[in-house]
N, C-alpha and C. Protein backbone atom coordinates (compact mmCIF):
# COMPACT_ATOMS: atom_id res chain seq x y z
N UNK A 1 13.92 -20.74 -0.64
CA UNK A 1 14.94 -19.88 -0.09
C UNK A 1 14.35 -19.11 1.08
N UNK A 2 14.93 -19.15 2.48
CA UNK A 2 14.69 -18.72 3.43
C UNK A 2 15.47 -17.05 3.39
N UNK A 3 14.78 -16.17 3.55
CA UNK A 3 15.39 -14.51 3.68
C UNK A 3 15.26 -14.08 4.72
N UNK A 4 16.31 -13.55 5.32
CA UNK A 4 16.37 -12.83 6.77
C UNK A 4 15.30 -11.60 6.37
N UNK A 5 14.51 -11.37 7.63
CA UNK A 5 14.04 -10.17 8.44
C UNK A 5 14.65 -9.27 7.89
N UNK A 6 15.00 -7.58 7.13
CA UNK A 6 15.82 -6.57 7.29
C UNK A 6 15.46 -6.58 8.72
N UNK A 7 16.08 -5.26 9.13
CA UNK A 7 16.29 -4.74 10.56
C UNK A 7 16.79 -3.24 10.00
N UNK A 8 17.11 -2.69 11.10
CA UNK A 8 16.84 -0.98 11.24
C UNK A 8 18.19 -0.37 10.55
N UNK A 9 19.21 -1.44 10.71
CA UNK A 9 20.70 -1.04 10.05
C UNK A 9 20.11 -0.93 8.14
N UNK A 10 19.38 -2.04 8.11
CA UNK A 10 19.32 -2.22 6.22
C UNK A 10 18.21 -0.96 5.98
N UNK A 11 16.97 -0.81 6.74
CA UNK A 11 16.17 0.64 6.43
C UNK A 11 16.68 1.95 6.05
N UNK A 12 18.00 2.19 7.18
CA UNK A 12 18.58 3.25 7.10
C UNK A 12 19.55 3.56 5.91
N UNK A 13 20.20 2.34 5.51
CA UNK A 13 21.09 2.07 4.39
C UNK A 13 20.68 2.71 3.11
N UNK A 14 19.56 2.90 2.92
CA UNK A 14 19.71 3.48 1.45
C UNK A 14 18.38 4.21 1.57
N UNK A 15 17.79 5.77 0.67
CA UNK A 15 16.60 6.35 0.99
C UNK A 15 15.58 5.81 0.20
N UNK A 16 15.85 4.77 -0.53
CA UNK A 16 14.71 3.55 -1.35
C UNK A 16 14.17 2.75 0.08
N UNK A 17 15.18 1.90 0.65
CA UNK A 17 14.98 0.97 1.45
C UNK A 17 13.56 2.01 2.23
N UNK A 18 14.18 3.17 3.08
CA UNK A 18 13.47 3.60 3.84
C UNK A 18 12.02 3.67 3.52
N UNK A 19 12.00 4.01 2.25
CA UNK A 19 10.55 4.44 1.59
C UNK A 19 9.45 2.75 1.62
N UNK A 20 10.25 2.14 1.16
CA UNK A 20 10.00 0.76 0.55
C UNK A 20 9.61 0.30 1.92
N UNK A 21 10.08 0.12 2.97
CA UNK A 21 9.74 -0.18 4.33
C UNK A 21 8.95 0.82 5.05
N UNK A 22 8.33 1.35 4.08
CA UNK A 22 7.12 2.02 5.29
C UNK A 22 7.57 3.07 6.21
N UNK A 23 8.75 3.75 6.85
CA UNK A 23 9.49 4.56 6.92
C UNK A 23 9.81 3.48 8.28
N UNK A 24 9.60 1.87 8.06
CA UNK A 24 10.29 1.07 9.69
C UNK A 24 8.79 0.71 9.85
N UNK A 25 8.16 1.18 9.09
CA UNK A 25 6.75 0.35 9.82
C UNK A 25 6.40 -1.38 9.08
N UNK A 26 7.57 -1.46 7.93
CA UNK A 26 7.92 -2.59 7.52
C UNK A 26 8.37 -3.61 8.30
N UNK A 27 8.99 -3.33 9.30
CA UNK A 27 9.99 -4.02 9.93
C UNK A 27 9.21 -4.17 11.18
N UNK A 28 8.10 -4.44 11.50
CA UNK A 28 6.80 -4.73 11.95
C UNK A 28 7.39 -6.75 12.23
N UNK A 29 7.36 -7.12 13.56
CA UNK A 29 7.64 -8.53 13.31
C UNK A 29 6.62 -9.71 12.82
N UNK A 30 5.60 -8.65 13.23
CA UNK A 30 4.04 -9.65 12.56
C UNK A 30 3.25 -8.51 11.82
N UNK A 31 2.41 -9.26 10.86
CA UNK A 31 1.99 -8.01 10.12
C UNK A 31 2.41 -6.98 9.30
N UNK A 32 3.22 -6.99 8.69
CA UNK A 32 4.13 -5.57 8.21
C UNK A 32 3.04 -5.08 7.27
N UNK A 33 2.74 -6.10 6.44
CA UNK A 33 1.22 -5.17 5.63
C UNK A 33 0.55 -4.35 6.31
N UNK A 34 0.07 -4.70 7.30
CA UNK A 34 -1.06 -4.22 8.26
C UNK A 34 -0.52 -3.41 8.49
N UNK A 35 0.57 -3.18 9.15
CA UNK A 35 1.51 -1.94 9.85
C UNK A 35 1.39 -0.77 8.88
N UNK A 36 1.81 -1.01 7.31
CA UNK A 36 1.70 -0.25 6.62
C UNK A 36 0.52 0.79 6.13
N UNK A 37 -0.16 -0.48 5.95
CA UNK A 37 -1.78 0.23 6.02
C UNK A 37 -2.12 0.83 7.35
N UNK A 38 -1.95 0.83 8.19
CA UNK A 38 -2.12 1.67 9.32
C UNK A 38 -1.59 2.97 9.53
N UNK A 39 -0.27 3.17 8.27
CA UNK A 39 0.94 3.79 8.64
C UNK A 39 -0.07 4.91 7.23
N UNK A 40 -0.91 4.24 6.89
CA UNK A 40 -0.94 5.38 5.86
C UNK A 40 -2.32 6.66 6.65
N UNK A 41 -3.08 5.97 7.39
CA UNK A 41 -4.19 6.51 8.22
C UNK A 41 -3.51 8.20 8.79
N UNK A 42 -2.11 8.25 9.46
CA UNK A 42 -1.62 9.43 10.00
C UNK A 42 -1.15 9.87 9.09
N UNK A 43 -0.48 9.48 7.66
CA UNK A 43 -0.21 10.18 6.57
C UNK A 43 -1.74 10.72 5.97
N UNK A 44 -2.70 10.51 5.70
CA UNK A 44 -3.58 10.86 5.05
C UNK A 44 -4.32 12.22 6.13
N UNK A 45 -3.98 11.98 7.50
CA UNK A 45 -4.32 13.73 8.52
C UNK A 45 -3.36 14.49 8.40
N UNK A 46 -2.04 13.95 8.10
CA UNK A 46 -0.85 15.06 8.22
C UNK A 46 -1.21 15.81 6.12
N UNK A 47 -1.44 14.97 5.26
CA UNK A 47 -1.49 15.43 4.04
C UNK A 47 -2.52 16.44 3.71
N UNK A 48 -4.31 15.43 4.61
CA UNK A 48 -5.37 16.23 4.39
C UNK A 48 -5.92 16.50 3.34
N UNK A 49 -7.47 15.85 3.73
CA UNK A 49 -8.40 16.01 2.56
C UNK A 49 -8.95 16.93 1.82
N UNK A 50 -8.76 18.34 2.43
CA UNK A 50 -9.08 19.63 1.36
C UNK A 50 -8.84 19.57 0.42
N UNK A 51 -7.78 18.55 -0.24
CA UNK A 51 -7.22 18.82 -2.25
C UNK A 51 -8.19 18.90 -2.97
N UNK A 52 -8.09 19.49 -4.31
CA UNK A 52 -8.89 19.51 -5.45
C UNK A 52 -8.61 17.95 -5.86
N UNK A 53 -9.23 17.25 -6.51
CA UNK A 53 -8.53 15.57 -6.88
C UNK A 53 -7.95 15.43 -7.99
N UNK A 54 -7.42 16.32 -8.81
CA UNK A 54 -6.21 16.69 -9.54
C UNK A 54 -5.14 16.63 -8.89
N UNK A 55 -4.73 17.90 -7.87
CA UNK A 55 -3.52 17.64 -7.32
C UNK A 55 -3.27 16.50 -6.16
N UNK A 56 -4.23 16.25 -5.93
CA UNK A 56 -4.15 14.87 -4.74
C UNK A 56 -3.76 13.84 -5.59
N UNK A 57 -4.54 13.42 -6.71
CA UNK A 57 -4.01 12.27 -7.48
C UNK A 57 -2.57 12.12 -8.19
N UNK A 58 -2.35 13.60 -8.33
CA UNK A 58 -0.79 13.77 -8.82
C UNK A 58 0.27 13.40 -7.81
N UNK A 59 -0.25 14.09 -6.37
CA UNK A 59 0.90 13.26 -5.58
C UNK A 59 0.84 12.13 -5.28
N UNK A 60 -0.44 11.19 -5.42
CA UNK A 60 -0.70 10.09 -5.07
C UNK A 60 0.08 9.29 -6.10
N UNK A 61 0.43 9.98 -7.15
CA UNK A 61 1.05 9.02 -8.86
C UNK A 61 2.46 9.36 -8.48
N UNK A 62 2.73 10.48 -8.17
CA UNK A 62 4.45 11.08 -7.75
C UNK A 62 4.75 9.49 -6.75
N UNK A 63 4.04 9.46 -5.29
CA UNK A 63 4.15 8.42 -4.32
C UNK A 63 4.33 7.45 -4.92
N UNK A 64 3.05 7.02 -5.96
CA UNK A 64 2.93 5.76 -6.65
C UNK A 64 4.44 5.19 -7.33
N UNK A 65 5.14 6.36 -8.03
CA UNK A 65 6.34 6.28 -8.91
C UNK A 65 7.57 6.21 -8.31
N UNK A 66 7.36 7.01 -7.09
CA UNK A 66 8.79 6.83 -5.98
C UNK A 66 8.83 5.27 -5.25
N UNK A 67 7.50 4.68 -5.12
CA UNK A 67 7.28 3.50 -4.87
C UNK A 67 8.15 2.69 -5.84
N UNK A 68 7.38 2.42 -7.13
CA UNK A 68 8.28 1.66 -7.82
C UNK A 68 9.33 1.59 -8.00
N UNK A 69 10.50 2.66 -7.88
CA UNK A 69 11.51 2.97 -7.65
C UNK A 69 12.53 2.11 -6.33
N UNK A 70 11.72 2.78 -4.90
CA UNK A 70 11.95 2.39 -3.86
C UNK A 70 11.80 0.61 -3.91
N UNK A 71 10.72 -0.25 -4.45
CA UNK A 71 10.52 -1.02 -4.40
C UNK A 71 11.29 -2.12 -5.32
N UNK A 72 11.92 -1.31 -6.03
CA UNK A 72 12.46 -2.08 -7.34
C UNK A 72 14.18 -2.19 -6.57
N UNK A 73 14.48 -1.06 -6.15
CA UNK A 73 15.93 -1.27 -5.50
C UNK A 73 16.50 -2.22 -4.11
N UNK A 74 14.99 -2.23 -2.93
CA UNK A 74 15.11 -2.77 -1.98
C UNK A 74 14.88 -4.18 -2.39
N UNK A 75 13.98 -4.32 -3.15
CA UNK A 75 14.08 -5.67 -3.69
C UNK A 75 14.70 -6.61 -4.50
N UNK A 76 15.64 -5.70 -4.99
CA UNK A 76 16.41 -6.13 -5.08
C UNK A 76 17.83 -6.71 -4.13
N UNK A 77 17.89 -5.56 -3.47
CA UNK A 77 18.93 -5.47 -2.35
C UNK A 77 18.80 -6.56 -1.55
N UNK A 78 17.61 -6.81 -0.88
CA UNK A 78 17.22 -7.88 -0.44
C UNK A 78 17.01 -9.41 -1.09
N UNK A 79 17.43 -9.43 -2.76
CA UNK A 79 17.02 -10.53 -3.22
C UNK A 79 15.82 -11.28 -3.72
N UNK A 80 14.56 -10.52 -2.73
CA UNK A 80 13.75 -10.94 -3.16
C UNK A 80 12.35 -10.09 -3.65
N UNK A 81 12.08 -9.62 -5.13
CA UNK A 81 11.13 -8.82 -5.83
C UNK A 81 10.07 -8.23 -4.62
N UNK A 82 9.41 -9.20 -3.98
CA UNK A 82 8.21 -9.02 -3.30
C UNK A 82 8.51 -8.98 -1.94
N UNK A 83 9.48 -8.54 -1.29
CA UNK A 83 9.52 -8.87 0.16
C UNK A 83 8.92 -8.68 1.44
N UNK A 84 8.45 -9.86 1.76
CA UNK A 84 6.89 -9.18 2.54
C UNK A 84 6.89 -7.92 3.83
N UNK A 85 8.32 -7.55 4.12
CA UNK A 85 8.78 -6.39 4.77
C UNK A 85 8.48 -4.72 3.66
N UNK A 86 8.41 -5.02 2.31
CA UNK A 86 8.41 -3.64 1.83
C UNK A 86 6.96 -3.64 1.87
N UNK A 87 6.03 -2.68 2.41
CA UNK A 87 5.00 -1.60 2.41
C UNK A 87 4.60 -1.15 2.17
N UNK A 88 5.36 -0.02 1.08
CA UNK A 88 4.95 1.17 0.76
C UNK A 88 4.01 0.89 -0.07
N UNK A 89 3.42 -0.17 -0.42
CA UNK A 89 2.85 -0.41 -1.61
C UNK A 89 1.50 -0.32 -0.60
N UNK A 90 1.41 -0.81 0.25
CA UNK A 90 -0.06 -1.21 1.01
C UNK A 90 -0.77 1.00 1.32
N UNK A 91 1.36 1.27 1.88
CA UNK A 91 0.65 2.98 2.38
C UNK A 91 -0.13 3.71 1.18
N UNK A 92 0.54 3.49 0.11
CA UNK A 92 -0.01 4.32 -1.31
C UNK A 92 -1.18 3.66 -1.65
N UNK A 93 -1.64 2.61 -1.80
CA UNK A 93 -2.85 1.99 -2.29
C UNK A 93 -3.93 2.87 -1.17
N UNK A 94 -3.75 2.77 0.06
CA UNK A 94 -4.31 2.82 1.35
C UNK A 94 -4.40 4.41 1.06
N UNK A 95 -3.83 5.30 0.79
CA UNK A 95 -3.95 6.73 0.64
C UNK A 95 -5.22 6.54 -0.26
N UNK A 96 -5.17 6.05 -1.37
CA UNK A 96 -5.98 6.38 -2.48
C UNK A 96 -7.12 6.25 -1.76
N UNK A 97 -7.27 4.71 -0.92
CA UNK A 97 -8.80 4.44 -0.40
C UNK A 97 -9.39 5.73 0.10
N UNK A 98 -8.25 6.24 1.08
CA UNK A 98 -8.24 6.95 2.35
C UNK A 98 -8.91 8.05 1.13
N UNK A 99 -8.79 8.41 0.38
CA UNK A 99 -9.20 9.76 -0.77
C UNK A 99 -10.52 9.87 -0.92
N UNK A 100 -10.99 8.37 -1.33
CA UNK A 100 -12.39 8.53 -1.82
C UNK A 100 -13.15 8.32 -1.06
N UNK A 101 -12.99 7.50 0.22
CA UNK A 101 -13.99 6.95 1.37
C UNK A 101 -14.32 7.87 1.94
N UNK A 102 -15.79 7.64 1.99
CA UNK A 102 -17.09 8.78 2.95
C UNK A 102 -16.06 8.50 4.38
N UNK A 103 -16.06 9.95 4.86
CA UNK A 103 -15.49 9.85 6.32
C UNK A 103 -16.35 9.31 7.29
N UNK A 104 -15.66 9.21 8.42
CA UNK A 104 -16.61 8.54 9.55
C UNK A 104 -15.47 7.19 9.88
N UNK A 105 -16.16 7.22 11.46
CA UNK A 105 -14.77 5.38 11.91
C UNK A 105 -15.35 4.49 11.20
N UNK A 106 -16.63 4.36 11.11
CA UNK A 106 -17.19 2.82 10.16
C UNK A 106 -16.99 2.65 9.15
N UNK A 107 -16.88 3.80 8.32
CA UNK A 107 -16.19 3.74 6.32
C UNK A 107 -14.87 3.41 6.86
N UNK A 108 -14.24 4.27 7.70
CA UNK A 108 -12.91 3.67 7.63
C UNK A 108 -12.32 2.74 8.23
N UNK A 109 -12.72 1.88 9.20
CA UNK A 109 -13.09 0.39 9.81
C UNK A 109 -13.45 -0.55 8.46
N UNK A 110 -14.47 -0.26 7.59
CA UNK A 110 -14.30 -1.32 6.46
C UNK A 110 -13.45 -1.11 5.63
N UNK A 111 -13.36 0.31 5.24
CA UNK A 111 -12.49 0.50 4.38
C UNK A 111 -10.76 -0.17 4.60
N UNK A 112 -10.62 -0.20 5.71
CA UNK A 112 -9.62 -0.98 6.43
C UNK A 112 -9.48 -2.14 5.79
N UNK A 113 -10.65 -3.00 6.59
CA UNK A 113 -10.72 -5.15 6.63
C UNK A 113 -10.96 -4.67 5.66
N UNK A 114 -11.70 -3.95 4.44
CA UNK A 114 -11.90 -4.70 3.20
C UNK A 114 -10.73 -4.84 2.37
N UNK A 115 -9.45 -3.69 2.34
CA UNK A 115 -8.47 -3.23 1.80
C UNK A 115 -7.40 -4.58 2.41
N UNK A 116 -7.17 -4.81 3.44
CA UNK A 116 -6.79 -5.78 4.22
C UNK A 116 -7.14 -7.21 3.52
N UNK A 117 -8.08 -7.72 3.51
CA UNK A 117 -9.04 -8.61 2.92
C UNK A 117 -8.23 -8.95 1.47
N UNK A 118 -8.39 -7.93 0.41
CA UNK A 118 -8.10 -8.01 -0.80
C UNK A 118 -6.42 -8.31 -1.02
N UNK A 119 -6.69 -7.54 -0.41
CA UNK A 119 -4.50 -7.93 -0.43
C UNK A 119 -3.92 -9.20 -0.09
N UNK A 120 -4.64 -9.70 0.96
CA UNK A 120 -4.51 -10.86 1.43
C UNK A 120 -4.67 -12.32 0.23
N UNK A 121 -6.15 -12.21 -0.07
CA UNK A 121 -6.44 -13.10 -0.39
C UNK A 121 -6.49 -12.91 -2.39
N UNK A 122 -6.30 -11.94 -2.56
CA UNK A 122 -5.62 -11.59 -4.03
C UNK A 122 -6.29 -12.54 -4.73
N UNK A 123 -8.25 -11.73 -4.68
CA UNK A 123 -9.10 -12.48 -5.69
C UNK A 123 -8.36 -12.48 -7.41
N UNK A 124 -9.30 -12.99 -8.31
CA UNK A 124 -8.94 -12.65 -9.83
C UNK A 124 -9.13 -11.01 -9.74
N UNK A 125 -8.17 -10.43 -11.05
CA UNK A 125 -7.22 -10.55 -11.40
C UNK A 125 -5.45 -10.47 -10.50
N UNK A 126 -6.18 -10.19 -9.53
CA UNK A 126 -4.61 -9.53 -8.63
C UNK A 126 -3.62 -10.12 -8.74
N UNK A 127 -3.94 -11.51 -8.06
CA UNK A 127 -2.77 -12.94 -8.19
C UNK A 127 -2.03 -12.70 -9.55
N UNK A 128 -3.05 -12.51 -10.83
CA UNK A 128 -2.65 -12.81 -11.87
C UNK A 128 -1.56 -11.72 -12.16
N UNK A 129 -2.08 -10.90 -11.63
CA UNK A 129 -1.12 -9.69 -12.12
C UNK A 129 0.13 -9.37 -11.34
N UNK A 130 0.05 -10.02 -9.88
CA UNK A 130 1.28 -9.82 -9.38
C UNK A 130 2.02 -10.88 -10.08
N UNK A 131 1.78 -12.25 -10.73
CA UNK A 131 2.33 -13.15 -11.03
C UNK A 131 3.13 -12.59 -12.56
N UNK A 132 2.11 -11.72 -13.05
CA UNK A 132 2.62 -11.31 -14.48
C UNK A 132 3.65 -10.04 -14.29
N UNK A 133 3.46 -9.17 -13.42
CA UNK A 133 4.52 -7.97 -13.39
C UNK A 133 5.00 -8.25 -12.75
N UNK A 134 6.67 -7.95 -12.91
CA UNK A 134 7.98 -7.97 -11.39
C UNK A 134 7.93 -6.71 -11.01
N UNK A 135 9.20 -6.95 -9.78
CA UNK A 135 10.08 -5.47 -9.87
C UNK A 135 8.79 -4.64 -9.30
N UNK A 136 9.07 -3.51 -8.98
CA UNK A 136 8.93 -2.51 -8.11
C UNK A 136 7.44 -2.24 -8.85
N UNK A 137 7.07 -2.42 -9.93
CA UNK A 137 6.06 -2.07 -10.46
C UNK A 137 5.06 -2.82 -10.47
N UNK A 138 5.24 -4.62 -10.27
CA UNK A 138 4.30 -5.75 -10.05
C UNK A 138 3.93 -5.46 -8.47
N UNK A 139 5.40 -4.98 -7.76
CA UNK A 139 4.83 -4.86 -6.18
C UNK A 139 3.84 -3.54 -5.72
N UNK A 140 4.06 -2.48 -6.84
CA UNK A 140 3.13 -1.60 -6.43
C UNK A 140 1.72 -1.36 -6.96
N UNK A 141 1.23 -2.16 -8.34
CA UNK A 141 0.34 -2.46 -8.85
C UNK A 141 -0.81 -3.06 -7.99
N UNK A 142 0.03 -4.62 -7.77
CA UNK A 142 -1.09 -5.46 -7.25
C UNK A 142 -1.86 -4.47 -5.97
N UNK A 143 -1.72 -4.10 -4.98
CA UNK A 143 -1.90 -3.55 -4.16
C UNK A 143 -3.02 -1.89 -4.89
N UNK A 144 -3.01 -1.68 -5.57
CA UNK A 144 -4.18 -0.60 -6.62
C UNK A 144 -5.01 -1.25 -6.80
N UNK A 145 -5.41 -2.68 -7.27
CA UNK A 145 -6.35 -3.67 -7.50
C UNK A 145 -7.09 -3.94 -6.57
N UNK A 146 -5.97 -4.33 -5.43
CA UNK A 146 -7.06 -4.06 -4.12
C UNK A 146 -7.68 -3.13 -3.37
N UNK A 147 -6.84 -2.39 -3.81
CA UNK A 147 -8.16 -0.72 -3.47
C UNK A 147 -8.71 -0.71 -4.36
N UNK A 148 -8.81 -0.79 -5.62
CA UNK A 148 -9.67 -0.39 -6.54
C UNK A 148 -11.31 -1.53 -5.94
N UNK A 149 -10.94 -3.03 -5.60
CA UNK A 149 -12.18 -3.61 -5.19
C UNK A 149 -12.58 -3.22 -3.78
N UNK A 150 -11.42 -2.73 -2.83
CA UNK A 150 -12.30 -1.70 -1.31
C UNK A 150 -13.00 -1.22 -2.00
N UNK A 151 -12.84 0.10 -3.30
CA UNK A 151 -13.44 1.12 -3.80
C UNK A 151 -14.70 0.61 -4.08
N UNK A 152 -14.93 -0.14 -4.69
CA UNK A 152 -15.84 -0.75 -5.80
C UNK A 152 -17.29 -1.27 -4.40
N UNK A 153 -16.60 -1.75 -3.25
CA UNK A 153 -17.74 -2.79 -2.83
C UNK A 153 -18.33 -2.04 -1.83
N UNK A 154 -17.20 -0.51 -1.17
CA UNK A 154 -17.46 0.83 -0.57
C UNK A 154 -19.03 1.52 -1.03
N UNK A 155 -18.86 1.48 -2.46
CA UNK A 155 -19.52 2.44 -3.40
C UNK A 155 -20.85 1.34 -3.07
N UNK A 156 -20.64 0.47 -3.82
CA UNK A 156 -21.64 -0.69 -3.89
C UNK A 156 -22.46 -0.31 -2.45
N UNK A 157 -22.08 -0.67 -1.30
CA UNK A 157 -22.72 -0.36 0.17
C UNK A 157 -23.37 1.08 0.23
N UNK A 158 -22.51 1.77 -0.24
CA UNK A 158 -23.11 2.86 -0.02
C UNK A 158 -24.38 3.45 -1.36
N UNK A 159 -24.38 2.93 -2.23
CA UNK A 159 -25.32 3.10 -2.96
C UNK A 159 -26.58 2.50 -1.91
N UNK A 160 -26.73 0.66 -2.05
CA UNK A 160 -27.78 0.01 -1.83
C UNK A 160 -28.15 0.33 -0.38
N UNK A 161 -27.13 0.77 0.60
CA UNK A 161 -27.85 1.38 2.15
C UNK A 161 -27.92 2.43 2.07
N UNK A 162 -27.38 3.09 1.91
CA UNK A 162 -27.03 4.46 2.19
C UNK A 162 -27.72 5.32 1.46
């Protein structure tokens, strides 16, 4: 089954869609992942790293939950669970990275391709798990897995060089 593109009329249509599309950074004609993950870089200066990681992680789980939400309705709307136009899943995963990564352009240059990387190519378990969960909650999961291995190979580097 071939699925049209949304466009800027279907974003605006409902305040799920909007969320679910990255606020339009979904609707990206190449790349919309990427877009998203990019889209989370100016959310994470406008939010700002001063939090205690209690309340950062709480809004990061609030985001996480409005996601599934957002993601569960547009994807529907659209027909299809996973639609490679919804985002929000890449911005919220991409916050979390954005949380724990040593600052500096080079943590966040890998932290980038590596986050990029994982999503893409959805080593074990990811595949498995987007394959096993639907709905707004398989689309916002898989995308935690792959930050969780940015996280993991971040740490890893920075232990053995650093």
């Amino acid at each position: 089954m071939t699925v049209a593109r949304p466009g800027a009329r279907f974003a605006l249509s409902h305040p799920a869609h909007f969320i679910a599309l990255g606020f339009g950074s979904g609707l990206s004609p190449r790349a919309p992942g990427t877009a998203g993950t990019l889209l989370a870089i100016p959310l994470w200066w406008v939010i700002g790293g001063g939090w205690d990681p209690m309340p950062l992680f709480a809004l990061l789980a609030l985001l996480f939950g409005t996601g599934v939400w957002a993601c569960a309705v547009t994807g529907r709307d659209l027909g299809v669970a996973d639609h490679g136009a919804m985002c929000w899943d890449e911005v919220v995963a991409f916050l979390l990275v954005l949380a724990i990564t040593p600052e500096g352009p080079w943590w966040l240059a890998a932290a980038f391709f590596l986050f990029r990387a994982f999503d893409i190519l959805k080593p074990p378990p990811i595949r498995q798990m987007e394959m096993r969960f639907k709905g707004g909650f398989g689309v916002m999961f898989d995308d935690l897995l792959a930050a969780g291995y940015t996280l993991l190979v971040l740490a890893i580097v920075k232990r053995v060089f650093f």
